[in-house]
N, C-alpha and C. Protein backbone atom coordinates (compact mmCIF):
# COMPACT_ATOMS: atom_id res chain seq x y z
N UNK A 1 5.74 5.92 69.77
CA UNK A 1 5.98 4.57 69.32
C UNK A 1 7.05 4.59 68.24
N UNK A 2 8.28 3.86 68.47
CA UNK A 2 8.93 3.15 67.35
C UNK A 2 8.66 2.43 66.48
N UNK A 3 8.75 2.53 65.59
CA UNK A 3 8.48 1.00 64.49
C UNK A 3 9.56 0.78 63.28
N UNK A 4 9.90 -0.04 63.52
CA UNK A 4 10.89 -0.58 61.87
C UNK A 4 9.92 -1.15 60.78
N UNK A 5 9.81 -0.89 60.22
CA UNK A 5 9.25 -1.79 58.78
C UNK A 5 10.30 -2.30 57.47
N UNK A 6 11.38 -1.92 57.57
CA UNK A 6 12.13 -2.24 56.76
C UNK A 6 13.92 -2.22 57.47
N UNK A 7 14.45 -2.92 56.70
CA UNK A 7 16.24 -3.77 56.99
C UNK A 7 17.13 -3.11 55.77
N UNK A 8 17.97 -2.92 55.86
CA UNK A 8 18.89 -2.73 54.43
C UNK A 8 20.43 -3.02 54.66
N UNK A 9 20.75 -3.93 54.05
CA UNK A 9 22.01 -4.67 54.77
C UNK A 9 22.93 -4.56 53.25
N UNK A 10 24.37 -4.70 53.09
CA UNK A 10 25.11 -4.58 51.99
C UNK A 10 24.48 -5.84 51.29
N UNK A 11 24.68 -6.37 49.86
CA UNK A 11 24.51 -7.14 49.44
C UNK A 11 25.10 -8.38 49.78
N UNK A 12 23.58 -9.18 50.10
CA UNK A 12 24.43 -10.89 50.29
C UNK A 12 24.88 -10.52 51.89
N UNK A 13 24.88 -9.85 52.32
CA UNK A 13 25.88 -10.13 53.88
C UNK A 13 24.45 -9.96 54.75
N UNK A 14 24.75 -11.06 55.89
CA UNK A 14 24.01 -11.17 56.79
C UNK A 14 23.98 -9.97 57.85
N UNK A 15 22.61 -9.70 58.26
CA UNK A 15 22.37 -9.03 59.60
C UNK A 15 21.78 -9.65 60.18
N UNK A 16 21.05 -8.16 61.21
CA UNK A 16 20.14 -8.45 62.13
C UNK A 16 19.04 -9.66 61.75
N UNK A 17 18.91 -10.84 62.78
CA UNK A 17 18.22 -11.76 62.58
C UNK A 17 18.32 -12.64 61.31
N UNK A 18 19.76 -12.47 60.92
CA UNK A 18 20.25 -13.31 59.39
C UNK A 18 19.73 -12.62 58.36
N UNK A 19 18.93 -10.98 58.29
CA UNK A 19 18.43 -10.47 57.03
C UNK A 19 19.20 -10.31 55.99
N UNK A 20 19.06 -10.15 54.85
CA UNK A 20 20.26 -9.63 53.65
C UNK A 20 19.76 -8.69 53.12
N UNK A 21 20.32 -7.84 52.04
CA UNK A 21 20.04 -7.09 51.07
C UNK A 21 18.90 -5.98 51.60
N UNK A 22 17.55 -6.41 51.12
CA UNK A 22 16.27 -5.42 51.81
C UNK A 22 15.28 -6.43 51.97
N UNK A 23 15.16 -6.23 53.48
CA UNK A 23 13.50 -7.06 53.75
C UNK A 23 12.60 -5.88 54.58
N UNK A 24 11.14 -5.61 54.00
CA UNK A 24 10.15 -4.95 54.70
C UNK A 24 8.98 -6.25 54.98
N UNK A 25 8.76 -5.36 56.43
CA UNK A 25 7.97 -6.02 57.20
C UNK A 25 7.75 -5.52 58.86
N UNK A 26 8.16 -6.00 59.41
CA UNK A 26 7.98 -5.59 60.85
C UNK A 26 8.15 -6.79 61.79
N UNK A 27 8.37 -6.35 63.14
CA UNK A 27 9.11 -7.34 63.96
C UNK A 27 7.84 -7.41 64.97
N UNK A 28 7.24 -8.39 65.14
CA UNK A 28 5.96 -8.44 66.16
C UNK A 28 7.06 -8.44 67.54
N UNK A 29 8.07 -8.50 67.88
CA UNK A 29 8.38 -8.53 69.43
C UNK A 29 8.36 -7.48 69.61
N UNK A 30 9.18 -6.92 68.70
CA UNK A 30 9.62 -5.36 68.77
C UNK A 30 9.03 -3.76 69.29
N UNK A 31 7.79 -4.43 68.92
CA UNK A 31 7.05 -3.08 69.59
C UNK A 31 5.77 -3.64 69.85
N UNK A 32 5.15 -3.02 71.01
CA UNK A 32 3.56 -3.52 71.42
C UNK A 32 2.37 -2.53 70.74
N UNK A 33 1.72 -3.12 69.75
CA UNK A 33 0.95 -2.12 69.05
C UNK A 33 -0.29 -2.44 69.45
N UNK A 34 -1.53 -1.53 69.01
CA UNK A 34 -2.96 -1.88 69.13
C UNK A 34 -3.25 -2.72 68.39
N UNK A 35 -4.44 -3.53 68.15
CA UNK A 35 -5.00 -4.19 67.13
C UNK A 35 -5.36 -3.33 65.46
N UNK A 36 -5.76 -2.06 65.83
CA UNK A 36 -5.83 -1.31 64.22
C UNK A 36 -4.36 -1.52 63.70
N UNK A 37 -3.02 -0.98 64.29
CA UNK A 37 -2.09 -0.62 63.80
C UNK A 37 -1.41 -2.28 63.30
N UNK A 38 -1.69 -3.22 64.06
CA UNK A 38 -1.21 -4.47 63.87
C UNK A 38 -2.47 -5.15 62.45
N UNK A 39 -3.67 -4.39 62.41
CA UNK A 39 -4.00 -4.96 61.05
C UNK A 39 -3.46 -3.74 59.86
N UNK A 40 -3.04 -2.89 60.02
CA UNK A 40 -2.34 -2.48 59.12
C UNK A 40 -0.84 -2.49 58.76
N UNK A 41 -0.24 -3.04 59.21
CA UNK A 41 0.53 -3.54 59.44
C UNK A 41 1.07 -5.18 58.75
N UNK A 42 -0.46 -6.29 58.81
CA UNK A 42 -0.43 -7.21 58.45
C UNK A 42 -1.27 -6.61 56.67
N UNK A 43 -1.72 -5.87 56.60
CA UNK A 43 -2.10 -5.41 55.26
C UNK A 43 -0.94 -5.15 54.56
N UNK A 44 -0.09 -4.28 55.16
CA UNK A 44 1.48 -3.91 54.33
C UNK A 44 2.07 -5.27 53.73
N UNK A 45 2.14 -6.36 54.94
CA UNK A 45 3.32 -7.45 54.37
C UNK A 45 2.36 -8.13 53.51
N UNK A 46 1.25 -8.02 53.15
CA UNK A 46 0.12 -8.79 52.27
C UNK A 46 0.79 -8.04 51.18
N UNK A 47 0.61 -6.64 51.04
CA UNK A 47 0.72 -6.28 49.65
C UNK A 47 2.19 -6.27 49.51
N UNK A 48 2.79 -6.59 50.10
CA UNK A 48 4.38 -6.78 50.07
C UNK A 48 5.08 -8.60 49.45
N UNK A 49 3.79 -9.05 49.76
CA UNK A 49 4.47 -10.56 49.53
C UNK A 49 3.86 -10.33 48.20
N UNK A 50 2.87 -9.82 47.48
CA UNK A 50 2.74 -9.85 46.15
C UNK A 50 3.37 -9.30 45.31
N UNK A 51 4.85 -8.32 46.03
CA UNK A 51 5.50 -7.88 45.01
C UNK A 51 6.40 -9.08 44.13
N UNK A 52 6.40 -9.19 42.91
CA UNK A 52 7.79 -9.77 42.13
C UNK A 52 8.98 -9.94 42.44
N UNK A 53 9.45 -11.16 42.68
CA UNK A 53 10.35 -11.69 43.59
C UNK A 53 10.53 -11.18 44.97
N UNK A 54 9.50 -11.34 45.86
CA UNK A 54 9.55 -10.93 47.51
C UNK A 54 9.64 -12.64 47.46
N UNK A 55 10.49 -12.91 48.57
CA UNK A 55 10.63 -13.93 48.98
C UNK A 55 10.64 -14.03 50.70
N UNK A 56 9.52 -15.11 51.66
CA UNK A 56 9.52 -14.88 52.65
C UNK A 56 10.44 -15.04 53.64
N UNK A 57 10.59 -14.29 54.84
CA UNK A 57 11.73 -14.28 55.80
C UNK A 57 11.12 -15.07 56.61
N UNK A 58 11.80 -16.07 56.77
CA UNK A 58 11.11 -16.91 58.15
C UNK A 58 12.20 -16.66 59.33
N UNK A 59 11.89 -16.52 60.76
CA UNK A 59 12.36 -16.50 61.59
C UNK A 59 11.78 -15.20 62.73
N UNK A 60 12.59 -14.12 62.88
CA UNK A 60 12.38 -13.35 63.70
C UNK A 60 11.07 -12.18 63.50
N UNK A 61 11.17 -11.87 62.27
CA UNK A 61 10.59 -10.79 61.36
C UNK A 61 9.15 -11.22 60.77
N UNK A 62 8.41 -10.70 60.59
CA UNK A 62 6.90 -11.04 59.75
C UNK A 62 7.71 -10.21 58.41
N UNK A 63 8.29 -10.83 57.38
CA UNK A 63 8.37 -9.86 56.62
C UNK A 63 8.69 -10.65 55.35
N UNK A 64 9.47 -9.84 53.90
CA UNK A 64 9.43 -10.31 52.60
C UNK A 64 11.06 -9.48 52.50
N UNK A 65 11.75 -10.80 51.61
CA UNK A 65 13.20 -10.28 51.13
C UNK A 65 13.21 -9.48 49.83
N UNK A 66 14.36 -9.06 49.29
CA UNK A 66 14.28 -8.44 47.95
C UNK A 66 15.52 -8.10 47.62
N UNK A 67 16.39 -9.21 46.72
CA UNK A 67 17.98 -9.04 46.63
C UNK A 67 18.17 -7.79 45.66
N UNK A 68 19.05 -7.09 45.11
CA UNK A 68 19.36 -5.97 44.59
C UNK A 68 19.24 -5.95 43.08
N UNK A 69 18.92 -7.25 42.70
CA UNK A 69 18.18 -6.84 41.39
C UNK A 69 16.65 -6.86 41.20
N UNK A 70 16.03 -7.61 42.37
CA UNK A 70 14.53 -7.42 42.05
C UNK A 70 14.23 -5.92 42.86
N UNK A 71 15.14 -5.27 43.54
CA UNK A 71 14.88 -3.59 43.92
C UNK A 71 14.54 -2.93 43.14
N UNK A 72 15.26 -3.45 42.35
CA UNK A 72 15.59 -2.69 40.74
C UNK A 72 14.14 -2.33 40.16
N UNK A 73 13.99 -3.74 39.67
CA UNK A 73 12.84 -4.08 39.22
C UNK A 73 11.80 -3.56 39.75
N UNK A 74 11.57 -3.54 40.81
CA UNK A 74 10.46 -3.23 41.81
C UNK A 74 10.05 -2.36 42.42
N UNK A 75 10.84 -1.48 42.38
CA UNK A 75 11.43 -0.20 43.14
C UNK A 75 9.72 0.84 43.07
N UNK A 76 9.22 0.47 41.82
CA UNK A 76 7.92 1.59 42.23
C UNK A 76 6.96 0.76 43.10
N UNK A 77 6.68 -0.35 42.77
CA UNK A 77 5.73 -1.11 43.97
C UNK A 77 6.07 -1.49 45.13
N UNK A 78 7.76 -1.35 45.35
CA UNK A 78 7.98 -1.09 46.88
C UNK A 78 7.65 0.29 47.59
N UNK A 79 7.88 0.84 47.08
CA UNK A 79 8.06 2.57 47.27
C UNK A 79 6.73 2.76 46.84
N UNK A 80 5.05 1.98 46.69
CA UNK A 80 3.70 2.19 46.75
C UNK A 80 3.39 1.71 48.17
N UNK A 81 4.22 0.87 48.66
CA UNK A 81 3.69 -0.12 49.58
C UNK A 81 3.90 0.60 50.59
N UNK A 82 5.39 1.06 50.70
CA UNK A 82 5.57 2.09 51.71
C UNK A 82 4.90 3.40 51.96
N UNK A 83 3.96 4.04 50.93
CA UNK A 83 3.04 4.99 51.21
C UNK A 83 1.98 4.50 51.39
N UNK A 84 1.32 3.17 51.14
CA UNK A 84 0.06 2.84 51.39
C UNK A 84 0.30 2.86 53.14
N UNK A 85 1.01 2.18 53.52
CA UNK A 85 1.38 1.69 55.33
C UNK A 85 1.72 3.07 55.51
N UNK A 86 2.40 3.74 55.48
CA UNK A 86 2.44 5.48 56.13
C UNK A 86 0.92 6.36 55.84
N UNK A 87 -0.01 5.82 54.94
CA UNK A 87 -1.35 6.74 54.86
C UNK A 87 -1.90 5.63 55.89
N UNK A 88 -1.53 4.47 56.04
CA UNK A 88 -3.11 3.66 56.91
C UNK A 88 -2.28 3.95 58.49
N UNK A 89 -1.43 3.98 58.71
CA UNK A 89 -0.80 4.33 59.80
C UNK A 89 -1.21 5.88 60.48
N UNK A 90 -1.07 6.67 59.57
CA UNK A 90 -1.71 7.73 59.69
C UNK A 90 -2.90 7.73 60.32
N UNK A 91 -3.34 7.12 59.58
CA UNK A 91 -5.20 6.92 59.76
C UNK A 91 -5.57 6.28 61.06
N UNK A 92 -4.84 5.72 61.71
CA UNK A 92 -4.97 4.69 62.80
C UNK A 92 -4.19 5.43 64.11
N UNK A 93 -3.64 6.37 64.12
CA UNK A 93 -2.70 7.11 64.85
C UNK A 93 -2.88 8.07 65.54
């Protein structure tokens, strides 16, 4: 199985599905998962929308933005979030 959970685009310039800067999350078309991996999965963007300045992506993506100064800022509770979803992924795998 493939999976994206995260985008990283230059600052301010549009990508894939209009993303900018850094958005984590995951693309429900994108890959066909089980029900465990899809509730861990929806656990990640939970503890992801509570980071400090995550702002939501509406459109293609289930996911949360984060322009290059709240990275900054944030950088250890993004980089928690991303090991919490790689240990529950694990666990489900």
């Amino acid at each position: 199985m493939h999976l994206s959970i995260g985008w990283v685009f230059p600052p301010r310039r549009k990508g894939w599905f209009g993303l900018t800067d850094l958005t984590l999350g995951y693309d429900p078309a994108g890959v066909e998962v089980t029900e465990s991996v899809k509730m861990v999965l929806d656990r990640f963007t939970n503890v992801v929308s509570g980071i400090p300045g995550a702002t939501v992506k509406r459109g293609g993506v289930l996911g949360y933005n984060f322009e290059p100064e709240t990275i900054i800022v944030a950088k250890e509770a993004i980089g928690q979030s991303v090991a919490e979803l790689i240990k529950g992924l694990d666990e489900v795998l």
